[in-house]
N, C-alpha and C. Protein backbone atom coordinates (compact mmCIF):
# COMPACT_ATOMS: atom_id res chain seq x y z
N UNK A 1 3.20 22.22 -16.69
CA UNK A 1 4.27 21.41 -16.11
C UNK A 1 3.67 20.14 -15.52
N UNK A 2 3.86 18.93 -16.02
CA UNK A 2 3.68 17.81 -15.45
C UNK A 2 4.71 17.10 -14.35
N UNK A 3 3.90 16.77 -13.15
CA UNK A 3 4.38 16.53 -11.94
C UNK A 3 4.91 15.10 -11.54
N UNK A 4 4.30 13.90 -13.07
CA UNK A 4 3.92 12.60 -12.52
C UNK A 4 5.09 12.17 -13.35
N UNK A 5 5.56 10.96 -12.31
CA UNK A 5 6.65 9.92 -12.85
C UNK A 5 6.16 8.74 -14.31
N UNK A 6 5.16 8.88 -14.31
CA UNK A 6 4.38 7.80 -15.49
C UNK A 6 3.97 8.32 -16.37
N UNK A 7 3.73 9.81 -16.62
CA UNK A 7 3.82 10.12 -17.79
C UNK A 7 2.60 11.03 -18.01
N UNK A 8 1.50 10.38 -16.59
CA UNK A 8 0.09 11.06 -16.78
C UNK A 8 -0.11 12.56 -16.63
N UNK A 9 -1.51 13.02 -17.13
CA UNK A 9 -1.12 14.28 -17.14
C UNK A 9 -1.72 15.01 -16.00
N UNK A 10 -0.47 15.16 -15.24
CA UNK A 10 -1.29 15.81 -14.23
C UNK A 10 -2.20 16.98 -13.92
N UNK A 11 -2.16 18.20 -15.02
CA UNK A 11 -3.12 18.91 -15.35
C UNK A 11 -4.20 18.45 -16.17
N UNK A 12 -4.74 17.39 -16.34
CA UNK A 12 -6.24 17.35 -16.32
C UNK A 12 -6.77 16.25 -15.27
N UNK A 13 -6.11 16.21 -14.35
CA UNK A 13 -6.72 15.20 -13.03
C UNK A 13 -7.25 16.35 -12.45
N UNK A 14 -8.47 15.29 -12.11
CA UNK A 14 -9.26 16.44 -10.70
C UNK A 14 -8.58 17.10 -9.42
N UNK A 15 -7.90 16.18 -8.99
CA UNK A 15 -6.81 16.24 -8.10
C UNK A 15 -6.06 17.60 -8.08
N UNK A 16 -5.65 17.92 -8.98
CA UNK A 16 -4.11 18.79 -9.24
C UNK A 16 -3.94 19.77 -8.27
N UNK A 17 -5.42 20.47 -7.83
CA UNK A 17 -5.02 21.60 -6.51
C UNK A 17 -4.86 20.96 -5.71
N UNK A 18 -4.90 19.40 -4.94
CA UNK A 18 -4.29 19.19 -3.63
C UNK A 18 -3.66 18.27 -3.77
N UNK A 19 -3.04 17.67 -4.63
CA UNK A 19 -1.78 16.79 -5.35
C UNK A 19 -0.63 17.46 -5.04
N UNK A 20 0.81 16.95 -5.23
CA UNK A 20 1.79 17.38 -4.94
C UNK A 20 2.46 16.91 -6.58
N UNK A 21 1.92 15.51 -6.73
CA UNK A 21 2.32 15.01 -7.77
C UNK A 21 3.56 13.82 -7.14
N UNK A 22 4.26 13.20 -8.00
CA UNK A 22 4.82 12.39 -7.92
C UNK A 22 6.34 12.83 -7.75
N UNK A 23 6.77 13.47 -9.08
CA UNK A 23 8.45 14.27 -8.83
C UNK A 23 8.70 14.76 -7.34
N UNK A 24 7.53 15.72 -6.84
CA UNK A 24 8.15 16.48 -5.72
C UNK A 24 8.10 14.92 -4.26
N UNK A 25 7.16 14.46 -4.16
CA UNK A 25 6.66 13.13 -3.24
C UNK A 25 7.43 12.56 -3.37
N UNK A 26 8.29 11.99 -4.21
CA UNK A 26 9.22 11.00 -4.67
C UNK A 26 8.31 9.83 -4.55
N UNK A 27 7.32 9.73 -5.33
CA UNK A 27 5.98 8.63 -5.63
C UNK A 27 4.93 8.41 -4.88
N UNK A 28 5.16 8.95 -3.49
CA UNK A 28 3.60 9.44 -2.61
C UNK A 28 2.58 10.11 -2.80
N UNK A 29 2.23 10.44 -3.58
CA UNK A 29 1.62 11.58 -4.09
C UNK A 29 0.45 11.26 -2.97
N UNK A 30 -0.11 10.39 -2.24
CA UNK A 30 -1.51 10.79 -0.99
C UNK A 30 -0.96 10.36 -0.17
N UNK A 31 0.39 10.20 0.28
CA UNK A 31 1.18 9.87 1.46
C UNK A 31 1.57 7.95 1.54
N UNK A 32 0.95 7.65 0.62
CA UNK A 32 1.63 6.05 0.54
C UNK A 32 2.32 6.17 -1.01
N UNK A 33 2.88 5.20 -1.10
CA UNK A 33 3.95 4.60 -2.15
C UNK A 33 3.30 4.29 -3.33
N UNK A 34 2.94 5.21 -4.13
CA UNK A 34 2.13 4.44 -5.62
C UNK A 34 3.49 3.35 -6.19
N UNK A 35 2.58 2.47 -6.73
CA UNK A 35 3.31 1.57 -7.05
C UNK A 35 3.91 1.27 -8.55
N UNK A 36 3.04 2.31 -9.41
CA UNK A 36 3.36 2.80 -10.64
C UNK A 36 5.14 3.32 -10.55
N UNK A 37 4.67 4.69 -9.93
CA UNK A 37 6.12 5.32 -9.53
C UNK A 37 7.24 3.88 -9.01
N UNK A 38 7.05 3.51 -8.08
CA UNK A 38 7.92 2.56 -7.62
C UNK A 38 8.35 1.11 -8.35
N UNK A 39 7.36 1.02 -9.57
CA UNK A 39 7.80 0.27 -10.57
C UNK A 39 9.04 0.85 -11.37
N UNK A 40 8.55 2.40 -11.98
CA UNK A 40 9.28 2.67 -12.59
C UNK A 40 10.56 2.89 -12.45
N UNK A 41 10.68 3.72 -11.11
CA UNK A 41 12.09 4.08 -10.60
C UNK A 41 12.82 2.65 -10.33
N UNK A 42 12.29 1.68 -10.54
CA UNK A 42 13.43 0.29 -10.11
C UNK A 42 13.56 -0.17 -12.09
N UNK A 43 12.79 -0.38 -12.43
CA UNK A 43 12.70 -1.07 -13.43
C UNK A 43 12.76 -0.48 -14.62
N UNK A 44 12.19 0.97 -14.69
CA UNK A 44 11.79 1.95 -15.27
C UNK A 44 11.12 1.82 -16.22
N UNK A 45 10.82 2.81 -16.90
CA UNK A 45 9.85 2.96 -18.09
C UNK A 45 9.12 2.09 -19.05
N UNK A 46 10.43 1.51 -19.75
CA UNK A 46 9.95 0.54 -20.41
C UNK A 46 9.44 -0.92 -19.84
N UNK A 47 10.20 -0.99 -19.07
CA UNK A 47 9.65 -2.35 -17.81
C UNK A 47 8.31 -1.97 -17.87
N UNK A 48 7.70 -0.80 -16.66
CA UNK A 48 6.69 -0.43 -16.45
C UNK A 48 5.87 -0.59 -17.72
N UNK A 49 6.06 0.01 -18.84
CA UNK A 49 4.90 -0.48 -19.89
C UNK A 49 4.65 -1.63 -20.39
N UNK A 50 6.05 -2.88 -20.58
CA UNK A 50 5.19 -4.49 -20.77
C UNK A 50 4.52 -4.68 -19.31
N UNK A 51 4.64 -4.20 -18.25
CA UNK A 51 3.32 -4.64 -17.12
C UNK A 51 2.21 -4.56 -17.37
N UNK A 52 2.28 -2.87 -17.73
CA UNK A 52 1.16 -2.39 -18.16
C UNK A 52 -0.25 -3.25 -19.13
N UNK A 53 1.17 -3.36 -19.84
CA UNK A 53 0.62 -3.99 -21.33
C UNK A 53 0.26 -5.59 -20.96
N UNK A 54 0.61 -6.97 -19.83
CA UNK A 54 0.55 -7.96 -19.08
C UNK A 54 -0.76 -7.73 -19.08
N UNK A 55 -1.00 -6.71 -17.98
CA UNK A 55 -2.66 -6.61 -16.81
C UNK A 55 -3.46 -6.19 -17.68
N UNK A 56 -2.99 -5.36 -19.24
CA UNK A 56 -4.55 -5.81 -20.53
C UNK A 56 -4.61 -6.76 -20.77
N UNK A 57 -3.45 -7.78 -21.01
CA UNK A 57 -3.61 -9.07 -21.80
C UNK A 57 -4.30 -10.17 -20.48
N UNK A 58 -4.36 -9.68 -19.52
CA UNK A 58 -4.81 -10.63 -18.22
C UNK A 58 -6.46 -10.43 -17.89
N UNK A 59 -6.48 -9.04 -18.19
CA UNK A 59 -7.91 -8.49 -17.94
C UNK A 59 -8.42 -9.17 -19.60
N UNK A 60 -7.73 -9.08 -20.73
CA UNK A 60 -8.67 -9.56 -22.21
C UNK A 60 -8.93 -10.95 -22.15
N UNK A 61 -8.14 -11.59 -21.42
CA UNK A 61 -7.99 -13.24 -21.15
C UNK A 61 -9.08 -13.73 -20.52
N UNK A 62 -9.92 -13.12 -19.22
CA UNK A 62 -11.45 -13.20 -18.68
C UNK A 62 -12.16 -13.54 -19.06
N UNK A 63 -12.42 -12.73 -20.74
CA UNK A 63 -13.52 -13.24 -21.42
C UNK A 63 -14.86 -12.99 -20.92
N UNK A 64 -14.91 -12.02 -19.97
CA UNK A 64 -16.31 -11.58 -19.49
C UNK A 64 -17.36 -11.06 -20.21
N UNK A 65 -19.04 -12.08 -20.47
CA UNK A 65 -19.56 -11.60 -21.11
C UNK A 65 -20.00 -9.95 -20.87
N UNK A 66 -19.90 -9.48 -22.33
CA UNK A 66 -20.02 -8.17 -22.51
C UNK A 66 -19.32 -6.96 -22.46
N UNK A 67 -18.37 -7.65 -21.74
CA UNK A 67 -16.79 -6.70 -21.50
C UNK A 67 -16.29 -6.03 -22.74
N UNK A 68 -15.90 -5.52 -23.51
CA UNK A 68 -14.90 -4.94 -24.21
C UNK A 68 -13.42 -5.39 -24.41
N UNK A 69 -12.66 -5.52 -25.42
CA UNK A 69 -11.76 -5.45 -25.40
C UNK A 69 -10.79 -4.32 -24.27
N UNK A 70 -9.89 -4.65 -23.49
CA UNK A 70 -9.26 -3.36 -22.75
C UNK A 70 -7.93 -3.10 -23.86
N UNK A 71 -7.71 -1.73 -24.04
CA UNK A 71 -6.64 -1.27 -24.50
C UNK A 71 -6.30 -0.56 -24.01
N UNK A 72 -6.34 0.14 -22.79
CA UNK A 72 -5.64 1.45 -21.97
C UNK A 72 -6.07 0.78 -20.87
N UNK A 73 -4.94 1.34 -20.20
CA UNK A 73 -5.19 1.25 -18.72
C UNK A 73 -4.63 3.01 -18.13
N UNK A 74 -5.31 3.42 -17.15
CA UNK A 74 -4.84 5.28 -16.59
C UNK A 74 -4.86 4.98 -15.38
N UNK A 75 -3.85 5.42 -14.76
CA UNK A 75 -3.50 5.84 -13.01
C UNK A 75 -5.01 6.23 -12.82
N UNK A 76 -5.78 5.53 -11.44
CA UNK A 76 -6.24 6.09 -11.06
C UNK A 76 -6.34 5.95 -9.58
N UNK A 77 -7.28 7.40 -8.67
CA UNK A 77 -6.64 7.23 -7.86
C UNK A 77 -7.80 6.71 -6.67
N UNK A 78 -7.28 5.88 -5.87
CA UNK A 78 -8.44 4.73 -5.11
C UNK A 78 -9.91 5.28 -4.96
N UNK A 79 -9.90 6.94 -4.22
CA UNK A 79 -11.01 7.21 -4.03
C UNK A 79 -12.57 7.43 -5.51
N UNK A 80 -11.67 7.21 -6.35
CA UNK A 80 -12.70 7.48 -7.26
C UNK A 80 -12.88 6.27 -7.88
N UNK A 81 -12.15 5.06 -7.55
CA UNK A 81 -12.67 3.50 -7.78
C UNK A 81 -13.28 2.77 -6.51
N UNK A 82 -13.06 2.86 -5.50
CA UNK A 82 -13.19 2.26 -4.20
C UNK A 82 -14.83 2.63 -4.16
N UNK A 83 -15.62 1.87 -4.70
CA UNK A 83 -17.04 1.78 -4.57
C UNK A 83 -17.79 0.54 -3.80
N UNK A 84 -18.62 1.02 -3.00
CA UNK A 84 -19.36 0.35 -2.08
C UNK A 84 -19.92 -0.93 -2.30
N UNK A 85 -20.11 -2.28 -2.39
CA UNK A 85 -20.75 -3.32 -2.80
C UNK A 85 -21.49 -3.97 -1.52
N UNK A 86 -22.61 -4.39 -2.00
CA UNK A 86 -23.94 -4.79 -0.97
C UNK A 86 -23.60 -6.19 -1.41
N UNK A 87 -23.21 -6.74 0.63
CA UNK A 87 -23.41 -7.99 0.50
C UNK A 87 -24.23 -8.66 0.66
N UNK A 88 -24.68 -10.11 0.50
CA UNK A 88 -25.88 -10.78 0.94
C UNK A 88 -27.16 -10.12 2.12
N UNK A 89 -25.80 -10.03 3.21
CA UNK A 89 -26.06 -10.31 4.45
C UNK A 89 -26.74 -8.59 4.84
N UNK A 90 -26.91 -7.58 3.66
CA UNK A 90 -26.84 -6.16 3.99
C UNK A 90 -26.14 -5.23 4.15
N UNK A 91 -24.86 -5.99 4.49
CA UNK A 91 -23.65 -5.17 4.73
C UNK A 91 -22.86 -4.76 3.72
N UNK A 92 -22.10 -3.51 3.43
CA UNK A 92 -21.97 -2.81 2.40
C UNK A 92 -20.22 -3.04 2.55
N UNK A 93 -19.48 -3.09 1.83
CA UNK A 93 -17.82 -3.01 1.66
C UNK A 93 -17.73 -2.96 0.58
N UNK A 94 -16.02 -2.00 0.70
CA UNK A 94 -14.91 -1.51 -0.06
C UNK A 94 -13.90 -2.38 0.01
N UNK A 95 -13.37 -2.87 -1.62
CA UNK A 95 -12.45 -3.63 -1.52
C UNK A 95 -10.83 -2.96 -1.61
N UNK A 96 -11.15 -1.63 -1.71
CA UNK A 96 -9.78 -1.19 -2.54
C UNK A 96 -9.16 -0.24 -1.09
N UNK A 97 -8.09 0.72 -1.73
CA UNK A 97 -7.94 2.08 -0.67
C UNK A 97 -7.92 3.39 -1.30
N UNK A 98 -8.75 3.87 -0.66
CA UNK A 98 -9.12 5.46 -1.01
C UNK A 98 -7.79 6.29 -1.32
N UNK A 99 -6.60 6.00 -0.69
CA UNK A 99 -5.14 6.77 -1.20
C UNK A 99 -4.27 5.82 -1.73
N UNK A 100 -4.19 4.64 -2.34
CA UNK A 100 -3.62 4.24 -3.54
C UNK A 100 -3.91 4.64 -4.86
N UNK A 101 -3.01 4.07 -5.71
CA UNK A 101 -3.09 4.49 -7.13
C UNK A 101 -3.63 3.18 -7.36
N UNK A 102 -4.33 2.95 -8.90
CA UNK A 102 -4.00 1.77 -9.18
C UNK A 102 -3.95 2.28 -10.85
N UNK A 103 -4.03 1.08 -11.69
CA UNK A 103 -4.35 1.27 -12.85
C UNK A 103 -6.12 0.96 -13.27
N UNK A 104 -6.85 1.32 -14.24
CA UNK A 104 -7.86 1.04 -14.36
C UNK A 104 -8.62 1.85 -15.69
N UNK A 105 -10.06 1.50 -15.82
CA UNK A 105 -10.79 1.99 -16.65
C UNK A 105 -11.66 1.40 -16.38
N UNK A 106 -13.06 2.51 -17.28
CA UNK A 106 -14.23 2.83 -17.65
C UNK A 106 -14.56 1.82 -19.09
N UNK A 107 -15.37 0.62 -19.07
CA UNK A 107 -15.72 0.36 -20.28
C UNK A 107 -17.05 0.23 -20.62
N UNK A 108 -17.76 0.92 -21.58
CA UNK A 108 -18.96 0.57 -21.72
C UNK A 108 -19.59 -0.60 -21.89
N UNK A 109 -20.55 -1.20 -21.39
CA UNK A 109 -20.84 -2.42 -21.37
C UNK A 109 -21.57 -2.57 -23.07
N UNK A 110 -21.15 -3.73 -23.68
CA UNK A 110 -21.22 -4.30 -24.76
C UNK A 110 -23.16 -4.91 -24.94
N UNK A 111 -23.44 -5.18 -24.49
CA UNK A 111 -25.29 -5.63 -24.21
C UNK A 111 -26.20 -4.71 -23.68
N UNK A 112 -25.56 -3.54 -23.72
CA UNK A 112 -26.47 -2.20 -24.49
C UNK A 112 -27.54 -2.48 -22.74
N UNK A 113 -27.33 -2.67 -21.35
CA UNK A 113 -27.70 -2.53 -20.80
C UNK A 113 -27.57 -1.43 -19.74
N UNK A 114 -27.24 -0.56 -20.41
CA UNK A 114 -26.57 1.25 -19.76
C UNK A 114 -25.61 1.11 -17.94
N UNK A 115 -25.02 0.01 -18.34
CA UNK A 115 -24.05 -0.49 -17.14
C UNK A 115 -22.62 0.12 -18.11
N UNK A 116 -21.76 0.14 -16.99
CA UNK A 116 -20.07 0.09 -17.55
C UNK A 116 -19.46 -0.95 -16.84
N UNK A 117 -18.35 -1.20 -17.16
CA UNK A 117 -17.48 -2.57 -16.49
C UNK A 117 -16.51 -1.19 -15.87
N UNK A 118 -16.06 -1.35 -14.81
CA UNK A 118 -15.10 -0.61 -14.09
C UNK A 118 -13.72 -2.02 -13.89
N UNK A 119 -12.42 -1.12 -14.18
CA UNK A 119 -11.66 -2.45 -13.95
C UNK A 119 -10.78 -1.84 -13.09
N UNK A 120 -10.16 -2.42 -12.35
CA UNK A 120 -9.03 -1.79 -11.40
C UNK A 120 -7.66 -3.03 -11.36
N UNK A 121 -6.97 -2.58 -10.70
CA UNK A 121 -5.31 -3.20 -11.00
C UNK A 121 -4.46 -2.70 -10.45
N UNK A 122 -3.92 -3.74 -9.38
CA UNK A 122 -2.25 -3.08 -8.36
C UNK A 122 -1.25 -3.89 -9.01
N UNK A 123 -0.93 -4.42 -8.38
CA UNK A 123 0.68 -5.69 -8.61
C UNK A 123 -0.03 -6.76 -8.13
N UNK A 124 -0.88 -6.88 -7.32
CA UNK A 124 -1.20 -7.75 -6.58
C UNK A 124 -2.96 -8.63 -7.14
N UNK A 125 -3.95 -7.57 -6.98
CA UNK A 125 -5.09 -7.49 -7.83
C UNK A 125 -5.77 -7.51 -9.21
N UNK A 126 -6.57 -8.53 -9.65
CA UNK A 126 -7.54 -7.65 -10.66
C UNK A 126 -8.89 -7.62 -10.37
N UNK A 127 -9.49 -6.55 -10.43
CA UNK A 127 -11.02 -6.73 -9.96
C UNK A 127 -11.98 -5.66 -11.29
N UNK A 128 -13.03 -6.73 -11.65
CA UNK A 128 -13.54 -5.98 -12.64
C UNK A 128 -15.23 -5.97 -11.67
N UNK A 129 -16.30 -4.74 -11.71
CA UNK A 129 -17.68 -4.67 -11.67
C UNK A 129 -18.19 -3.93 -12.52
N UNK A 130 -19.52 -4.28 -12.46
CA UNK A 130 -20.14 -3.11 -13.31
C UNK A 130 -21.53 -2.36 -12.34
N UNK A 131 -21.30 -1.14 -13.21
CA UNK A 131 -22.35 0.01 -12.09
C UNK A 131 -23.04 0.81 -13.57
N UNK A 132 -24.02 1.31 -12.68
CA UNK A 132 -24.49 2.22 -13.27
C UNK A 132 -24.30 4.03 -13.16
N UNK A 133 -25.11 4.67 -13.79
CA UNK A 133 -24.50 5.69 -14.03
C UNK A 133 -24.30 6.47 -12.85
N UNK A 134 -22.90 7.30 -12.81
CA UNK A 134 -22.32 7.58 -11.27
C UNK A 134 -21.59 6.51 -10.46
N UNK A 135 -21.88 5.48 -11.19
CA UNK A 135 -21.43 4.73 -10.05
C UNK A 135 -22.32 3.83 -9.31
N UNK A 136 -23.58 4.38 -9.58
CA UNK A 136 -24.88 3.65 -9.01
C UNK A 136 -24.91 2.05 -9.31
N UNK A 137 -25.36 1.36 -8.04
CA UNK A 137 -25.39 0.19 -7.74
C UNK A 137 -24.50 -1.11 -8.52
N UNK A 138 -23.11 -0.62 -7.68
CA UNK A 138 -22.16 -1.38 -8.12
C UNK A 138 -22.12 -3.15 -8.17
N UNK A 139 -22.09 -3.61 -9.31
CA UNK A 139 -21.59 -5.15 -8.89
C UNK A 139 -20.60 -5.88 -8.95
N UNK A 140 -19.77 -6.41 -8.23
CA UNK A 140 -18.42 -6.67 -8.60
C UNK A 140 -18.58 -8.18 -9.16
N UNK A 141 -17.72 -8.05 -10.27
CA UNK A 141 -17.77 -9.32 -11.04
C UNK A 141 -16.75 -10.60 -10.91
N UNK A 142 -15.76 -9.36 -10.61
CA UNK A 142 -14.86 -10.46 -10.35
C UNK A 142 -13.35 -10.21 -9.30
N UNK A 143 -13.06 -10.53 -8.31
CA UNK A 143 -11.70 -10.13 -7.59
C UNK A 143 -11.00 -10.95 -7.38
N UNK A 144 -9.69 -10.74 -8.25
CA UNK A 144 -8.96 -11.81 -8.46
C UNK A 144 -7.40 -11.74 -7.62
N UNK A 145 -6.74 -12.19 -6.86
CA UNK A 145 -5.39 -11.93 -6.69
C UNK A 145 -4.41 -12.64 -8.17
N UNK A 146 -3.66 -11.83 -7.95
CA UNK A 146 -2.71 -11.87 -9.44
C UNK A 146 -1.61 -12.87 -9.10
C-alpha cells in the first residue's frame, strides 16, 4: 500500500517504519508541508509533472562541466541531502532542512573522477555539489534561488 500523494513508492524508502506518509499527514509527512504534496493538491498531478519536468530543463540549462544530462528527479527527504560544506574560514554549514522534501538526484560524475553531482530542488532553490563516496567531502557547485 502506497502512502504518498506523488506517486513515490513509499515501500522502498528507508523511512517507511517512521513515516506516516503523505495520505494520512495530509502532506506533512516530518511535520512541515512538503511542497510536492502541496503542489499537487492545488494544481494537481499533471501541473506537478511540467514542474517537475521545468527544474530538469533548468538544472540541463547549467551546463556544468561533467554533469550529466538530468532525467529524473525523486522526492527526497532533507536529511539525506543536507550535507555539511567547509567554508573558507573553517566553518562547516548546511544549506538545506533536515525535514523537508525536496526533489533531487545522484549523478555520476562524467570525468571519471569517482565524485557524483548531488542535485537538490524546492520551488524556491537549485543547488547542485559534488562529493565523494558516502557523501565524503562535499563541494557545492552551485546555489541558485529560482
Amino acid at each position: 500500500m502506497n502512502h504518498s500523494i506523488c506517486g513515490a513508492n513509499c515501500m522502498e524508502c528507508m523511512m517507511k517504519d517512521t513515516c506516516k506518509g503523505c495520505v494520512e499527514t495530509k502532506g506533512c509527512p516530518f511535520g512541515k508541508q512538503c511542497f510536492i504534496a502541496e503542489y499537487i493538491n492545488v494544481g494537481g498531478k499533471e501541473k506537478y509533472l511540467e514542474f517537475k519536468q521545468q527544474l530538469i530543463s533548468e538544472f540541463n540549462e547549467l551546463h556544468i562541466p561533467g554533469m550529466p544530462e538530468v532525467k529524473e528527479l525523486y522526492a527526497l527527504h532533507g536529511s539525506f541531502v543536507n550535507l555539511e560544506y567547509a567554508l573558507p574560514n573553517g566553518q562547516t554549514v548546511k544549506f538545506l532542512d533536515d525535514n523537508s522534501i525536496y526533489l533531487g538526484n545522484q549523478l555520476e560524475c562524467e570525468l571519471g573522477e569517482g565524485r557524483c553531482f548531488g542535485i537538490v530542488s524546492s520551488m524556491e532553490i537549485l543547488m547542485v555539489c559534488t562529493y565523494g563516496e558516502n557523501g565524503a567531502e562535499p563541494e557545492l557547485v552551485l546555489y541558485k534561488r529560482r
